[in-house]
N, C-alpha and C. Protein backbone atom coordinates (compact mmCIF):
# COMPACT_ATOMS: atom_id res chain seq x y z
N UNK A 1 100.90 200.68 103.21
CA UNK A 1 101.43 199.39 102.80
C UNK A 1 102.92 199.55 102.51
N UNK A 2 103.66 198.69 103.25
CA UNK A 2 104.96 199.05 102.62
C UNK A 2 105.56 197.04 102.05
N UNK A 3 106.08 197.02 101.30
CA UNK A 3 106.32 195.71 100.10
C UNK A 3 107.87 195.75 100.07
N UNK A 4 108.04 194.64 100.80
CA UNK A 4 109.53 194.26 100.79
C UNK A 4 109.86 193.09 99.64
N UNK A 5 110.52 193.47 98.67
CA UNK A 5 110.36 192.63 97.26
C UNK A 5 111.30 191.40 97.87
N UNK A 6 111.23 190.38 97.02
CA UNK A 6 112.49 189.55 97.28
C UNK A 6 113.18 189.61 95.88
N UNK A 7 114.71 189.72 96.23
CA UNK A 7 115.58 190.57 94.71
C UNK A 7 115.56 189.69 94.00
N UNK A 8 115.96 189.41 92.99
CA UNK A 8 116.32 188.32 92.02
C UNK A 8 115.45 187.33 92.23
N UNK A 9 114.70 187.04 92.15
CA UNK A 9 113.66 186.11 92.25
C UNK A 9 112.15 185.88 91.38
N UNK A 10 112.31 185.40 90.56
CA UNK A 10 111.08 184.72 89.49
C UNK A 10 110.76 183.81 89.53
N UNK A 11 109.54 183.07 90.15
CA UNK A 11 109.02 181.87 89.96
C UNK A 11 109.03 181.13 88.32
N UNK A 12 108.91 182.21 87.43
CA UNK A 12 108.29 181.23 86.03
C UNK A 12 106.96 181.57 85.88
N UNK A 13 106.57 180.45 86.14
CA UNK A 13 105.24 180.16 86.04
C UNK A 13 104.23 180.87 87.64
N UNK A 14 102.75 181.51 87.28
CA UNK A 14 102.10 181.88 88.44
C UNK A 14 101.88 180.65 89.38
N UNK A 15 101.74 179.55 89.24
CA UNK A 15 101.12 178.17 90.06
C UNK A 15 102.52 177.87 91.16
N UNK A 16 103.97 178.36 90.08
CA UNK A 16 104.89 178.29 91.52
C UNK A 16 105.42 179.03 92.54
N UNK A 17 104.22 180.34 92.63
CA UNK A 17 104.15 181.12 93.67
C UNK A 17 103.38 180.84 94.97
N UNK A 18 104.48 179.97 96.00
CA UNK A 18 103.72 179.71 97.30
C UNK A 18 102.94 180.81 97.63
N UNK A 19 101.87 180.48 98.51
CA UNK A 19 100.43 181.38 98.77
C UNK A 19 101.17 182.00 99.75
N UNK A 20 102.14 181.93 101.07
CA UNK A 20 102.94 182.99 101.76
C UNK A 20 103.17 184.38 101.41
N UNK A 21 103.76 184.13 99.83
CA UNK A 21 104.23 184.80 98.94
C UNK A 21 103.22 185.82 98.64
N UNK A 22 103.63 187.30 98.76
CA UNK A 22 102.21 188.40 98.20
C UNK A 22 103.14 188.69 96.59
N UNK A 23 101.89 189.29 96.10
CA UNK A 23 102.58 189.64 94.64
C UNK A 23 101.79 191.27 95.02
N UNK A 24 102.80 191.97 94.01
CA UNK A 24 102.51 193.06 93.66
C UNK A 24 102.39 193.65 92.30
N UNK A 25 101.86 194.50 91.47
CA UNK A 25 101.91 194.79 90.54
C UNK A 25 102.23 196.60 90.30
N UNK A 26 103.25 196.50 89.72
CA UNK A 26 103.30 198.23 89.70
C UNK A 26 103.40 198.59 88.03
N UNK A 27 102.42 199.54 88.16
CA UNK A 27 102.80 200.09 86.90
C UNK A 27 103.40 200.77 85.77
N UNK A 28 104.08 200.52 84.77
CA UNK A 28 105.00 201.61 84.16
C UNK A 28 104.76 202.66 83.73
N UNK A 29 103.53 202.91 83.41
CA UNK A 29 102.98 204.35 82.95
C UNK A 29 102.51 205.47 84.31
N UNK A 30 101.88 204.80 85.39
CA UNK A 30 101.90 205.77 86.65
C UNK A 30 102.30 205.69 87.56
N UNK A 31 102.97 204.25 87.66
CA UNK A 31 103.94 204.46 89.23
C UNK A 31 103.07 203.45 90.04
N UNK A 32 101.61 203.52 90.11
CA UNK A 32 100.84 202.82 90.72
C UNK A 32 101.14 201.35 91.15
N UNK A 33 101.00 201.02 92.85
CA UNK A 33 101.38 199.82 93.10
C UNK A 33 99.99 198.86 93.81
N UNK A 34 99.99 198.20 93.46
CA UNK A 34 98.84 197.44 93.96
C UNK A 34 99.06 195.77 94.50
N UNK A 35 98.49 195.20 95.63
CA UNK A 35 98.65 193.79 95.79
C UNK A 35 97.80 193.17 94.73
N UNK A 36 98.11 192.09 94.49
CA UNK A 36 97.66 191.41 93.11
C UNK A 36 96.79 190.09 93.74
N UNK A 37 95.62 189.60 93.71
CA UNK A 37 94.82 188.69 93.86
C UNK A 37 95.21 187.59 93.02
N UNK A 38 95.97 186.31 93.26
CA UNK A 38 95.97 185.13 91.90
C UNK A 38 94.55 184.56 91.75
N UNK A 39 93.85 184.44 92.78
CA UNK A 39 92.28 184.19 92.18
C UNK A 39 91.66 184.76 91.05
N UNK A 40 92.09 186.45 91.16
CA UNK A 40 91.14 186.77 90.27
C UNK A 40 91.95 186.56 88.73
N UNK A 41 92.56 185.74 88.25
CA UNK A 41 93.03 185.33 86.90
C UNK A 41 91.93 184.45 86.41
N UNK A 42 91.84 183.85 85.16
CA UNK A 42 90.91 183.16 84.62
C UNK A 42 91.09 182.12 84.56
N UNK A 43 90.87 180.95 84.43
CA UNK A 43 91.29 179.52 84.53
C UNK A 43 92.47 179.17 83.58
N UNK A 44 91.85 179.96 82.49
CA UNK A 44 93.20 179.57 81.29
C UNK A 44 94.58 180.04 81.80
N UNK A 45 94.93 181.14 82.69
CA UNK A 45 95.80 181.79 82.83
C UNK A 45 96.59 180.96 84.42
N UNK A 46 95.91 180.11 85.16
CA UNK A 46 96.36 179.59 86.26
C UNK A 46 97.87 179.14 86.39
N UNK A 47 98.26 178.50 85.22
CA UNK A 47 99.57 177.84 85.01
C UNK A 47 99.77 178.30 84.02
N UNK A 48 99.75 180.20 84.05
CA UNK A 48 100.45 180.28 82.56
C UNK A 48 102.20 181.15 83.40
N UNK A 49 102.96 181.30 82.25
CA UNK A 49 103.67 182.06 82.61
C UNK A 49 103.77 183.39 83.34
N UNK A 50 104.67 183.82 84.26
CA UNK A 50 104.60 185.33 84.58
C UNK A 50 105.06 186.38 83.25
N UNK A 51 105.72 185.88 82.21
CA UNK A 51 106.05 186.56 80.88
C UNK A 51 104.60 186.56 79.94
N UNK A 52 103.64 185.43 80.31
CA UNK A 52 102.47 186.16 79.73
C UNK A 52 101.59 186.58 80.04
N UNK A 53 101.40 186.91 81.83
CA UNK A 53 100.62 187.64 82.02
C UNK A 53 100.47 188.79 82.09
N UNK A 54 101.95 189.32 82.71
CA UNK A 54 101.91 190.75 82.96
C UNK A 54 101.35 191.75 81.58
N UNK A 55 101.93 191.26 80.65
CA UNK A 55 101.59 192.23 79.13
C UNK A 55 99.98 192.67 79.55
N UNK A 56 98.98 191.44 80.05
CA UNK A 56 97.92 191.48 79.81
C UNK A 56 96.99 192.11 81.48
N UNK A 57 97.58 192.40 82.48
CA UNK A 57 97.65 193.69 83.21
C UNK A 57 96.88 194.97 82.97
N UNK A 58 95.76 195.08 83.56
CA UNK A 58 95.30 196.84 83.29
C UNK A 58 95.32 197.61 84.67
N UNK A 59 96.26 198.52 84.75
CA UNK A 59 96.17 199.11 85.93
C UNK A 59 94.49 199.89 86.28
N UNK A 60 94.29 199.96 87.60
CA UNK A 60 92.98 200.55 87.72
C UNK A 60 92.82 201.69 88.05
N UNK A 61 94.15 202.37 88.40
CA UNK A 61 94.25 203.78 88.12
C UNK A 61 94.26 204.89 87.04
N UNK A 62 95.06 204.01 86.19
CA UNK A 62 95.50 204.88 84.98
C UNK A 62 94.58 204.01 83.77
N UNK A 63 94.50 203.01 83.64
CA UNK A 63 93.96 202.02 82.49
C UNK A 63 95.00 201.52 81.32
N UNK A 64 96.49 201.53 82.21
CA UNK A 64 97.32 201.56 80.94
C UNK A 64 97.95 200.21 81.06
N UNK A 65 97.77 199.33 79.70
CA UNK A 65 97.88 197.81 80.28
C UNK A 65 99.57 197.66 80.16
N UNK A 66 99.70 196.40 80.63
CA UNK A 66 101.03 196.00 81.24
C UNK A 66 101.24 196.31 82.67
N UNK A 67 102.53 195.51 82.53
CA UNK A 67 103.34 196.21 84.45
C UNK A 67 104.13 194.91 84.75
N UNK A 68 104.62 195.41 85.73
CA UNK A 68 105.52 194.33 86.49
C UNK A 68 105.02 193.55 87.67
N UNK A 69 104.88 192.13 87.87
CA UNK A 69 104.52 191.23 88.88
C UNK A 69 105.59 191.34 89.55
N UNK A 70 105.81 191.88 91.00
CA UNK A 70 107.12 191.95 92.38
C UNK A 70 106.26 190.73 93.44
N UNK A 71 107.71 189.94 93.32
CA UNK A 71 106.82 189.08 94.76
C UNK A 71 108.04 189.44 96.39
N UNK A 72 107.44 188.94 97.16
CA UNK A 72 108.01 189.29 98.56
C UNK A 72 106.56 189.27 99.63
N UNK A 73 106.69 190.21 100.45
CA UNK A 73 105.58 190.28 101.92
C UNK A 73 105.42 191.29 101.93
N UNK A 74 104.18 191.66 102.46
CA UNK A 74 103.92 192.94 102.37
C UNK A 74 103.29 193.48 103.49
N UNK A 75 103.63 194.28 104.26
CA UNK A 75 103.91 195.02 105.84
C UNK A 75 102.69 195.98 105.86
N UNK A 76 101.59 195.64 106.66
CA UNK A 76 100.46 196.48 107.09
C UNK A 76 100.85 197.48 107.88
């Protein structure tokens, strides 16, 4: 997988991330990068901020919560 970010760029909110758009999540404790599913969030979280979700993030490698949401495309 290689993830071409787009620089400077924050939607805000998750709901104003066109579906084109891949998200990624990498983590600060192992490096670990993963594509991010917006389905699998919970209803409450649909239109919440990207400042409050990431905190709440568990990587599935390491189990260490937080990380960073990267959006851009991502190259098979």
């Amino acid at each position: 997988m290689r993830f071409l970010r787009t620089p400077n760029w924050s939607p805000g909110s998750i709901h104003y991330v066109p579906h084109h758009v891949d998200i990624v999540v990498k983590c600060h404790a192992c490096g670990e990068e993963r594509q991010f599913d917006r389905r699998s969030l919970p209803p409450s979280l649909r239109h919440a901020y990207i400042d409050e979700i990431q905190p709440r993030l568990k990587c599935k490698t390491c189990g260490a919560k937080g990380g960073e949401m990267m959006f851009g495309s991502v190259e098979e």
